[in-house]
PDB file of N, CA and C in Angstrom:
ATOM      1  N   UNK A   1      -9.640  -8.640  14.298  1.00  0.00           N
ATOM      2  CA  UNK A   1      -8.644  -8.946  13.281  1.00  0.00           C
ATOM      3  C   UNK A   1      -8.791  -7.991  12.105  1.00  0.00           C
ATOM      4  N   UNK A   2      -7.360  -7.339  11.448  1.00  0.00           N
ATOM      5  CA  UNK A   2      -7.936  -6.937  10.279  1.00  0.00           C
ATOM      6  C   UNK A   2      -6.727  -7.533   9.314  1.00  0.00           C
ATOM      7  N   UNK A   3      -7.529  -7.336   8.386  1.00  0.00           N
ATOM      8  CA  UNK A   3      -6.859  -8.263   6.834  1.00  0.00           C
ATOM      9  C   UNK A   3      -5.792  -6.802   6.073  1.00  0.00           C
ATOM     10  N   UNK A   4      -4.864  -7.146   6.055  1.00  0.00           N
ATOM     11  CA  UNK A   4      -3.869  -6.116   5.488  1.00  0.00           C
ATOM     12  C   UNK A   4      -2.848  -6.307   4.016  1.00  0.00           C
ATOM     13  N   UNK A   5      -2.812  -5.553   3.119  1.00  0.00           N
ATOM     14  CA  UNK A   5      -1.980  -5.904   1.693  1.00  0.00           C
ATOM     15  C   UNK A   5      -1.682  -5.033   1.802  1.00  0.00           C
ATOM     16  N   UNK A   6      -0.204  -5.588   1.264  1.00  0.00           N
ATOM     17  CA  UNK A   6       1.171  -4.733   1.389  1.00  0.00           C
ATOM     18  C   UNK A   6       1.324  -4.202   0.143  1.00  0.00           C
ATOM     19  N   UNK A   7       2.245  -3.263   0.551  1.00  0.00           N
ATOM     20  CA  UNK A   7       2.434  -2.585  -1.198  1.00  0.00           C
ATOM     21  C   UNK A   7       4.103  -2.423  -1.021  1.00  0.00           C
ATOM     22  N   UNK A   8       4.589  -1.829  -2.184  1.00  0.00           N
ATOM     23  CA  UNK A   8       5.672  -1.363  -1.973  1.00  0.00           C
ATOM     24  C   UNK A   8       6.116  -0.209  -1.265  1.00  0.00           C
ATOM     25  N   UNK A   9       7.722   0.062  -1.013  1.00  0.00           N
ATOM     26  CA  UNK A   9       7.894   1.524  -0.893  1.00  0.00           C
ATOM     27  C   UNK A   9       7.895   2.463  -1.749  1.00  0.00           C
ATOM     28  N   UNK A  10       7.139   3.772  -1.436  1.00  0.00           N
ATOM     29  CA  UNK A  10       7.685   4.360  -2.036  1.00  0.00           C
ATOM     30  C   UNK A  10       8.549   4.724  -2.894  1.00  0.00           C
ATOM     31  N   UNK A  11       8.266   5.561  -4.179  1.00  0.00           N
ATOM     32  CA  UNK A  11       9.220   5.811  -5.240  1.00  0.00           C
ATOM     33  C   UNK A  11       9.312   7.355  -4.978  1.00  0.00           C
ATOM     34  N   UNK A  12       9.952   7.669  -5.657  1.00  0.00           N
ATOM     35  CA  UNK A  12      10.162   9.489  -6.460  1.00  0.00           C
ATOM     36  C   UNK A  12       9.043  10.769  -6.560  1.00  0.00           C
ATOM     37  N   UNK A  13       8.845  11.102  -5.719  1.00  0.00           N
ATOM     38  CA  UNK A  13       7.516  11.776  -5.997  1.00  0.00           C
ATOM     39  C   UNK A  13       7.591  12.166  -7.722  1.00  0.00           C
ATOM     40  N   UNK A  14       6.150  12.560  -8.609  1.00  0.00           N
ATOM     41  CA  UNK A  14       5.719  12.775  -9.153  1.00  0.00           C
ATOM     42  C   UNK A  14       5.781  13.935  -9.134  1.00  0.00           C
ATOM     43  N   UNK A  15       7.045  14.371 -10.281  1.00  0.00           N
ATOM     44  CA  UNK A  15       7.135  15.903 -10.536  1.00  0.00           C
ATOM     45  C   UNK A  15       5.732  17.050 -10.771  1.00  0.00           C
ATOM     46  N   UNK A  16       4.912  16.733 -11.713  1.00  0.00           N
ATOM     47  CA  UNK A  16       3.149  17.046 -11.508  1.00  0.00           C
ATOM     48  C   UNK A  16       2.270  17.609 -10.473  1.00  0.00           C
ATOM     49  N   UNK A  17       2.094  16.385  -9.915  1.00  0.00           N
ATOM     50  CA  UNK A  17       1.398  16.168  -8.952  1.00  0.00           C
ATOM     51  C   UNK A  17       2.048  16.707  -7.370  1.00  0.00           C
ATOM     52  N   UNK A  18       3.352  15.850  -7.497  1.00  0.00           N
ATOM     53  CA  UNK A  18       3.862  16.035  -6.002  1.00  0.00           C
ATOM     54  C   UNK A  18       3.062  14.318  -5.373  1.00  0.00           C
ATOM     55  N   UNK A  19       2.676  13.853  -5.710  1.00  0.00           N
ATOM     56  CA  UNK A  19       1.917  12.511  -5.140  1.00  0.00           C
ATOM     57  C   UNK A  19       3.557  11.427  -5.419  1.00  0.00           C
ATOM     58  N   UNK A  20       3.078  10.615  -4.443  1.00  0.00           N
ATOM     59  CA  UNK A  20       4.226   9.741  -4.652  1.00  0.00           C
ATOM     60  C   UNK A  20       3.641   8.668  -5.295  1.00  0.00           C
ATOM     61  N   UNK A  21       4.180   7.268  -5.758  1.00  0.00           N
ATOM     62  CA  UNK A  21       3.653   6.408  -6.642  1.00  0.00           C
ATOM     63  C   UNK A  21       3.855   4.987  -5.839  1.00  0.00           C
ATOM     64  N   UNK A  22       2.844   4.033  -5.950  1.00  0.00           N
ATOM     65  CA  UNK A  22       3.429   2.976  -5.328  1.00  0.00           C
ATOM     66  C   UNK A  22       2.580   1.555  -5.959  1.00  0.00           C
ATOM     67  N   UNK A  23       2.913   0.089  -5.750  1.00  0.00           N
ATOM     68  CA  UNK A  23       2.202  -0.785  -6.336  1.00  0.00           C
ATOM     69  C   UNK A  23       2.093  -2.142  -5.695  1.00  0.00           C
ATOM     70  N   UNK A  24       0.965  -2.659  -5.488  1.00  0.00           N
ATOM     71  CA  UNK A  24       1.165  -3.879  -4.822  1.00  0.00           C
ATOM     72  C   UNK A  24       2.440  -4.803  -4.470  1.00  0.00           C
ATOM     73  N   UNK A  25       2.392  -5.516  -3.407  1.00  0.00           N
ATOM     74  CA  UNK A  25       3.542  -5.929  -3.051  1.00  0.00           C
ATOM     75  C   UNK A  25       3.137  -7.403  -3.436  1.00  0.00           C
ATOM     76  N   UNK A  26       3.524  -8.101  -4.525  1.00  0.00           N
ATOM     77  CA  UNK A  26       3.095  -9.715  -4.637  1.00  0.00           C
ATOM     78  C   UNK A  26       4.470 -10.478  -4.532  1.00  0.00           C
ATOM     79  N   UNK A  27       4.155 -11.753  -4.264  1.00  0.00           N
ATOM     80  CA  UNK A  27       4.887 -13.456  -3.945  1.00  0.00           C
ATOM     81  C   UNK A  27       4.600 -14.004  -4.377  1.00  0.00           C
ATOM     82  N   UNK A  28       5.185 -14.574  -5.395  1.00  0.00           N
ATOM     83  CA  UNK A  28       4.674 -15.912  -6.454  1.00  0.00           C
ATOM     84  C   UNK A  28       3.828 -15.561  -6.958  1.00  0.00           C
ATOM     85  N   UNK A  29       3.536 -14.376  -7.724  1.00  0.00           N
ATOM     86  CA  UNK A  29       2.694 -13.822  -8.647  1.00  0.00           C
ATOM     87  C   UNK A  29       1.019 -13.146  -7.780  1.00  0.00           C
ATOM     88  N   UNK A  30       1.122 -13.568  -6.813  1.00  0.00           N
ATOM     89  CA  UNK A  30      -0.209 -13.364  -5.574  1.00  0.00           C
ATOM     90  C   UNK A  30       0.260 -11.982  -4.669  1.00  0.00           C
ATOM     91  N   UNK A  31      -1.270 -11.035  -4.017  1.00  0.00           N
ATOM     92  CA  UNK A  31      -0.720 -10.299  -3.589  1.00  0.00           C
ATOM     93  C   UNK A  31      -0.027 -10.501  -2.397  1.00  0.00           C
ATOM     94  N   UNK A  32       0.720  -9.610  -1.737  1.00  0.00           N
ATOM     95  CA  UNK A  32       1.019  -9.860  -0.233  1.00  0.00           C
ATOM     96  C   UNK A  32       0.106  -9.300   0.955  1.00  0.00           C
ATOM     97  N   UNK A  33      -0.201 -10.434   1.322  1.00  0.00           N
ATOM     98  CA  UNK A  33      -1.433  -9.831   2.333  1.00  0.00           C
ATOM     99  C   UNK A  33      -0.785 -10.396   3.627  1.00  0.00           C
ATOM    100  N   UNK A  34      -1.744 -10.197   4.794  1.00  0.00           N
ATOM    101  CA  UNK A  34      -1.439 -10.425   6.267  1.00  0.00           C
ATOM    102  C   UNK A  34      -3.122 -10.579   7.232  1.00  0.00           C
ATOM    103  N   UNK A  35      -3.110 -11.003   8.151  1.00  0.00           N
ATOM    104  CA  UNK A  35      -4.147 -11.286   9.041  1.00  0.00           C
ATOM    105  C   UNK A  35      -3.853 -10.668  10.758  1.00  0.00           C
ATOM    106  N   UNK A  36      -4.003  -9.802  11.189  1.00  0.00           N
ATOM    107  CA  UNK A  36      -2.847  -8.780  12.262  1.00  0.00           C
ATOM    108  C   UNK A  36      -4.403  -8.663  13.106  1.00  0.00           C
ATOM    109  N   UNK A  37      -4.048  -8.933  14.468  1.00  0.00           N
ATOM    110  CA  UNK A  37      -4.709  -8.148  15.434  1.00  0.00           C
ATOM    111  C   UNK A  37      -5.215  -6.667  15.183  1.00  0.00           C
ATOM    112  N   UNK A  38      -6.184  -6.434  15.558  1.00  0.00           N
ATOM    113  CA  UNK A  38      -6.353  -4.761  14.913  1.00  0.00           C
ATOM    114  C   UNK A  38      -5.716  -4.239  15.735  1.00  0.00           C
ATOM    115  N   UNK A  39      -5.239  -4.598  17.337  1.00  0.00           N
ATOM    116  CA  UNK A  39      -4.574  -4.009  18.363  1.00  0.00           C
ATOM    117  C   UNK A  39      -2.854  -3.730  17.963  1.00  0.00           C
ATOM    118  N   UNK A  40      -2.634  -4.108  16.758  1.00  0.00           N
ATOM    119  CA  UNK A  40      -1.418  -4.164  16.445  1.00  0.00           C
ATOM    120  C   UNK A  40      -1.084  -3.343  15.498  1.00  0.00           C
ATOM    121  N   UNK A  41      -2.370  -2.516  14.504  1.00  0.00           N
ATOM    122  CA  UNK A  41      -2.478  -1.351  13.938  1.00  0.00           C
ATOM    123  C   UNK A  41      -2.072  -0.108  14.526  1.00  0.00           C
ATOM    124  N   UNK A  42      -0.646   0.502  14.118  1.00  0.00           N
ATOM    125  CA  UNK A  42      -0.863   2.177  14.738  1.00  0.00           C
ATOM    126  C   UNK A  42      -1.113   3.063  14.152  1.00  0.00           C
ATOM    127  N   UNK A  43      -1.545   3.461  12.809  1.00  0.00           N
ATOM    128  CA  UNK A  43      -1.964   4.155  12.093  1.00  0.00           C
ATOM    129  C   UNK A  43      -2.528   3.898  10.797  1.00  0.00           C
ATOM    130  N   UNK A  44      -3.369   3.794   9.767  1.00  0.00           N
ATOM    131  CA  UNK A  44      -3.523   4.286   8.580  1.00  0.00           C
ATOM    132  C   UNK A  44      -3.330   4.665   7.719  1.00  0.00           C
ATOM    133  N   UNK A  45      -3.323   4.392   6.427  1.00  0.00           N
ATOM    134  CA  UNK A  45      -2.582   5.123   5.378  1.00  0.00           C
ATOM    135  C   UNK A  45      -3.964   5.139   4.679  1.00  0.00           C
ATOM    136  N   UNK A  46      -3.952   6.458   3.545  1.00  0.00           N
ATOM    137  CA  UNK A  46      -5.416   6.593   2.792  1.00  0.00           C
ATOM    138  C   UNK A  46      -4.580   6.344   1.312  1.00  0.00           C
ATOM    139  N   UNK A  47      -4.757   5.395   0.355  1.00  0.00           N
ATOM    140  CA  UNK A  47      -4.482   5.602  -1.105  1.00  0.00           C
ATOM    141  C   UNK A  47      -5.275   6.267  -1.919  1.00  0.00           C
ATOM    142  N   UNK A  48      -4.943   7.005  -3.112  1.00  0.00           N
ATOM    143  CA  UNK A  48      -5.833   7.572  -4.114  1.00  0.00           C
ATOM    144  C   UNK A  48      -5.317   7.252  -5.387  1.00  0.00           C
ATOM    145  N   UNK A  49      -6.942   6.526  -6.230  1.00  0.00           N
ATOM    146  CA  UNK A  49      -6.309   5.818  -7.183  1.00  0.00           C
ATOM    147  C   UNK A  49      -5.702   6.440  -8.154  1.00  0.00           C
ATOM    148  N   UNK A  50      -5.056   6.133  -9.170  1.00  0.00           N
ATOM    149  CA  UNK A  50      -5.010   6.893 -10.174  1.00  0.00           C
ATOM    150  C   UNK A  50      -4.944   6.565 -11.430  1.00  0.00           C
ATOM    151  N   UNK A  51      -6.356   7.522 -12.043  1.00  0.00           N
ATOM    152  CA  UNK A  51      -7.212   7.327 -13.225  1.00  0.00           C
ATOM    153  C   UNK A  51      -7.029   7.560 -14.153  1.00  0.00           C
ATOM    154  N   UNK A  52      -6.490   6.494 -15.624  1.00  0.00           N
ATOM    155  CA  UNK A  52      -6.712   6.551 -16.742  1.00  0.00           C
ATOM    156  C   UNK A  52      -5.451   7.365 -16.882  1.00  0.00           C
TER     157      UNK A  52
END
């Protein structure tokens, strides 16, 4: 099993950077999470935070 939180889509890339921007996905003020077979994973996404 793996435990999964959602975020939003994508916005506008970041004229700067070129990084795109994105932010938790919450419901009733809580995040949006999920509980998924790991067999049901097809890929990965890596976030990088961003500081200050």
């Amino acid at each position: 099993l793996a435990y999964i939180e959602w975020f939003t889509p994508f916005s506008i890339a970041d004229t700067t950077t070129g990084f795109y921007t994105l932010s938790r996905s919450t419901r009733r003020y809580r995040r949006h999470a999920v509980i998924v077979p790991a067999t049901d994973i097809v890929q990965s996404c890596y976030l990088i935070p961003h500081w200050g």
